[in-house]
Protein backbone atom coordinates (compact mmCIF):
# COMPACT_ATOMS: atom_id res chain seq x y z
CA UNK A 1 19.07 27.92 -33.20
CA UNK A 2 16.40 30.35 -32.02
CA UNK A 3 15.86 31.30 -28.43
CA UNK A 4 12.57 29.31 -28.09
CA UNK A 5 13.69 26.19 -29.62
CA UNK A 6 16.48 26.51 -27.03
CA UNK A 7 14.64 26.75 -24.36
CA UNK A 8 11.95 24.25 -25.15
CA UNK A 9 14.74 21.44 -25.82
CA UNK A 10 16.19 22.60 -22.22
CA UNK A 11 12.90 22.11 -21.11
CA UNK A 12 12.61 18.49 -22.44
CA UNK A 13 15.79 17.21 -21.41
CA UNK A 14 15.65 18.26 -17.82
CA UNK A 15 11.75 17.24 -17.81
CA UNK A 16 13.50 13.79 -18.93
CA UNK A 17 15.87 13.40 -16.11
CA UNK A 18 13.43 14.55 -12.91
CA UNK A 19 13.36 12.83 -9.65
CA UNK A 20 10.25 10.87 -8.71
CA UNK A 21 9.61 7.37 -9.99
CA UNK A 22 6.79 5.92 -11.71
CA UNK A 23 3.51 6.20 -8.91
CA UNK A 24 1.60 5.31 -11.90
CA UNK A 25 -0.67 1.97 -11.21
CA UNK A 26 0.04 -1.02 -13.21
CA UNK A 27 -2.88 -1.38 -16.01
CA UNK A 28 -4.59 -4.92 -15.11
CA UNK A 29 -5.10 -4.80 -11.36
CA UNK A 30 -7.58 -7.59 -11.52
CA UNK A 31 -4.65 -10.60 -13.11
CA UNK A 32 -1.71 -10.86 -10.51
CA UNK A 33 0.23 -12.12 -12.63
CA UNK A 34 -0.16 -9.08 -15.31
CA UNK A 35 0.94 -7.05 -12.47
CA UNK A 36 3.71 -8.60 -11.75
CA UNK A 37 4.92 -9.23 -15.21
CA UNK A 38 4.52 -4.99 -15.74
CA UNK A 39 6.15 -4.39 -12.46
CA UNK A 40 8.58 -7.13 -11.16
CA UNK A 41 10.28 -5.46 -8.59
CA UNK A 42 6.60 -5.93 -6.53
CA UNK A 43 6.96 -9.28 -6.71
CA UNK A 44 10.55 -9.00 -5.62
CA UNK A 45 9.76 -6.83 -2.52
CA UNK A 46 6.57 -8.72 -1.90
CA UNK A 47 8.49 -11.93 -1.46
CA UNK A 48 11.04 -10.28 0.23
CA UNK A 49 8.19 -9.55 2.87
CA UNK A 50 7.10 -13.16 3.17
CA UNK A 51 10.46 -14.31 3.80
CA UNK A 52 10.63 -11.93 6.74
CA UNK A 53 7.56 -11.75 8.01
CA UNK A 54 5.57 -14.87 6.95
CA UNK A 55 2.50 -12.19 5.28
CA UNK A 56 1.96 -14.31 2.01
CA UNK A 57 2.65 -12.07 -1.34
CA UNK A 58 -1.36 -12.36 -2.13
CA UNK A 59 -2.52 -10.97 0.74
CA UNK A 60 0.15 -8.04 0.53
CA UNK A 61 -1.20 -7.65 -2.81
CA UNK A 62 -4.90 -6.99 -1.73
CA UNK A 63 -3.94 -5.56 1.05
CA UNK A 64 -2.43 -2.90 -1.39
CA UNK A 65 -4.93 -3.31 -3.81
CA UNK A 66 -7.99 -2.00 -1.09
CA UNK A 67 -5.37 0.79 0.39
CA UNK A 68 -3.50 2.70 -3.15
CA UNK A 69 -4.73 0.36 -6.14
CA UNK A 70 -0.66 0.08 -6.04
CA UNK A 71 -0.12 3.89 -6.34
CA UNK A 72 2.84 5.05 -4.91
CA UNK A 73 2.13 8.09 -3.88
CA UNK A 74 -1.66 7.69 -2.95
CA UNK A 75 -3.22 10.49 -0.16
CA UNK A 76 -6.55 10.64 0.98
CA UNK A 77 -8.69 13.39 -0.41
CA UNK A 78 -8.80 16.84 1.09
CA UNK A 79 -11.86 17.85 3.76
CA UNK A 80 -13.49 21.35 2.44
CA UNK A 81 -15.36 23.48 4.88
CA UNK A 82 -18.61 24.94 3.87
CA UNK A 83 -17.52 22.44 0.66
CA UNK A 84 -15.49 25.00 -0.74
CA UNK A 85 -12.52 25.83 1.19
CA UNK A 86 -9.50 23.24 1.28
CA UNK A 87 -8.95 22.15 5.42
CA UNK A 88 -6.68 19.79 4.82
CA UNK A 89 -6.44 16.23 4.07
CA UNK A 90 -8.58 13.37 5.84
CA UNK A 91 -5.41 11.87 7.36
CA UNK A 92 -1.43 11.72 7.13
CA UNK A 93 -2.05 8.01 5.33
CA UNK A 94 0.45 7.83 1.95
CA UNK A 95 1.80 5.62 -0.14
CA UNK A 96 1.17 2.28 -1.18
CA UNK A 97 0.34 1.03 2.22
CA UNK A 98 -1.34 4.39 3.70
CA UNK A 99 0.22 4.48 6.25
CA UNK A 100 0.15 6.80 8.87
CA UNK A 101 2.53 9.49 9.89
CA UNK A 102 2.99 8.20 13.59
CA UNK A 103 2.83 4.31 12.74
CA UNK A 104 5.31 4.14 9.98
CA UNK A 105 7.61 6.54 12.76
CA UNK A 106 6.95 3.43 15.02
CA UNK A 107 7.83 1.10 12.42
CA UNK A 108 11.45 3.15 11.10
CA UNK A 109 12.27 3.14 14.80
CA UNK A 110 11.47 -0.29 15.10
CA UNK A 111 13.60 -1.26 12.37
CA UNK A 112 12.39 -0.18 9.47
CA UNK A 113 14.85 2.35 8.99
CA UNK A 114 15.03 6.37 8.70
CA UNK A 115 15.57 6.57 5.45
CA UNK A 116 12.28 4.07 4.70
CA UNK A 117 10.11 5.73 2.52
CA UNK A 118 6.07 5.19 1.94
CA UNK A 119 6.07 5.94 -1.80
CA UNK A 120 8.65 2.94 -2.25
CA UNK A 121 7.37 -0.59 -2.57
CA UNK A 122 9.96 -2.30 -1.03
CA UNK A 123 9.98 0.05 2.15
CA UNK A 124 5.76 -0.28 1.69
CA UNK A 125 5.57 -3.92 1.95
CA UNK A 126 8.09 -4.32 4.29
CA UNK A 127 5.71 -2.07 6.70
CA UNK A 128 2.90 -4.21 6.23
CA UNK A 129 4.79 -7.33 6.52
CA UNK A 130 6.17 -5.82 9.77
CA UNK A 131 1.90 -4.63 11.03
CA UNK A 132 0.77 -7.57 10.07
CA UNK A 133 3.36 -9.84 11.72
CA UNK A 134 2.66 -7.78 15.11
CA UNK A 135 -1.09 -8.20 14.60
CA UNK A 136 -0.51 -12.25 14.20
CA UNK A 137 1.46 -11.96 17.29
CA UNK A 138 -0.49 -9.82 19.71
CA UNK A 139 -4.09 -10.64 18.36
CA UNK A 140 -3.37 -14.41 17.24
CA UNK A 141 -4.67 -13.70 13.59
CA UNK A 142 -3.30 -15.82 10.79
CA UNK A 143 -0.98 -14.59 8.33
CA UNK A 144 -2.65 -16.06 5.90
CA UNK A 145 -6.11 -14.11 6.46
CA UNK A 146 -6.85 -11.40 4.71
CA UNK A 147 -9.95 -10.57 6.05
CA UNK A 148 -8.93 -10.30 9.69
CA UNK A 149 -5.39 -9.11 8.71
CA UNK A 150 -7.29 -5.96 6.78
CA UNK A 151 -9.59 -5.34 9.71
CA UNK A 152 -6.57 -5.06 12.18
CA UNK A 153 -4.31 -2.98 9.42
CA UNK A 154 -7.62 -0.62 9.53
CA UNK A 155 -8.75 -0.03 12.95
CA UNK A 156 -5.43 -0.68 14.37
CA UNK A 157 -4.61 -3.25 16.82
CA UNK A 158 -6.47 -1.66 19.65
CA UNK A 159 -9.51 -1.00 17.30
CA UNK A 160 -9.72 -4.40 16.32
CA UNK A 161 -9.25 -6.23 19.58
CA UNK A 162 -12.41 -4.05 20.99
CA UNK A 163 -13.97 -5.25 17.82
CA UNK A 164 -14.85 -1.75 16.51
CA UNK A 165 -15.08 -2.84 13.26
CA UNK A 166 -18.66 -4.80 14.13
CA UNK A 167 -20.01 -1.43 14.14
CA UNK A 168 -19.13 -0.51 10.81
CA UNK A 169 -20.69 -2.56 8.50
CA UNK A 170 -19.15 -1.04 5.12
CA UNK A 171 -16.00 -1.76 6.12
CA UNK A 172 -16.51 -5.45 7.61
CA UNK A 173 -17.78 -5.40 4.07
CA UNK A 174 -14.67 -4.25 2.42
CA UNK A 175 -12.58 -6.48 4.38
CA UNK A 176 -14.50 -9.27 3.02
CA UNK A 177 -13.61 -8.26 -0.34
CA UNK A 178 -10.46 -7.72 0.19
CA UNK A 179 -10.16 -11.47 1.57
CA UNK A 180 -11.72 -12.70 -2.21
CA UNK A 181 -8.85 -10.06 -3.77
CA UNK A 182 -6.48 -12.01 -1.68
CA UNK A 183 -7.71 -15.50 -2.81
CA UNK A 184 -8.56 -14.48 -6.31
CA UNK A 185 -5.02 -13.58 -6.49
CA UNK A 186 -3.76 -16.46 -4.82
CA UNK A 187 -4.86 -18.90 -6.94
CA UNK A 188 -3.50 -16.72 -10.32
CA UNK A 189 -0.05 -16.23 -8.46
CA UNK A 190 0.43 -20.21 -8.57
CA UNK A 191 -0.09 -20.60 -12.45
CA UNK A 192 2.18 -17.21 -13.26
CA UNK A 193 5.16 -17.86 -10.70
């Protein structure tokens, strides 16, 4: 066997056994149910979530949806100076549910766990489950909306309180779609469970 055919096959195998898992986005994001069907362990961590924390699996699911469009290891583009050279990124957010470096420390120490990763769905939802369950709390916003759940998940819980979002109208806009995401999948969720 030649050198290069060697090496190439070496190549391959170890290629074939790397770490990382599939960050990929499922294909249909628009049909819950296709997403679920191509990915069940979402549905498993999702209801996971709504067993602790009372977030319903569609509004996880928009949630998502608006933040990664379910990729795993999502980051927010890089900021270029001059628009040429790299400064950095436009925040810490990563993973599934973007979150941030110093809220997802809050949330490991809060429970969560040290070994909770971002890129992991279970870890992900569990997160927002755990923001969003502390926003119903504090702010007295249903579980069950999207909308207002998305605006406090954004701006934070300070940010949202001082209403901060009525001066951005794109993203009072956004949140608004993401409350049809959450009802659009709602109603597919009942016919695929």
């Amino acid at each position: 066997m030649s050198r290069f055919l060697r090496a190439s096959l070496l190549v391959a195998f170890l290629a074939s056994c790397g770490g990382g898992g599939n960050y990929s986005a499922p294909r249909q994001l628009d049909d819950a149910c296709a997403i679920i069907r191509e990915r069940p362990q979402y549905l498993r961590a999702m209801e996971r979530t709504e067993r602790r924390w009372g977030i319903p699996v569609h509004v996880q699911m928009a949630t998502i949806y608006q933040e990664s469009k379910f990729i795993g290891n999502a980051r927010t583009p890089h900021t270029f100076a001059l628009g040429v050279i790299p400064m950095g990124r436009q925040s810490t957010a990563y993973g599934y549910s973007q979150a941030l470096n110093a809220t997802w420390e809050e949330y490991q120490h809060s429970g969560g766990g040290r070994r909770a990763k971002r890129d992991d769905i279970a870890a992900a939802t569990d997160f927002m489950g755990w923001y969003m369950d502390e926003s119903s709390r504090a702010l007295g916003i249903s579980k069950a909306d999207a909308e207002a759940q998305y605006l406090a998940y954004h701006e934070g819980r300070k940010g949202y309180a001082n209403q901060s979002h009525l001066g951005k109208p794109w993203l009072v806009e956004v949140a608004a779609a993401v409350g049809r995401r959450s009802e659009m999948y709602r109603g597919q969720l009942a016919y695929c469970r």
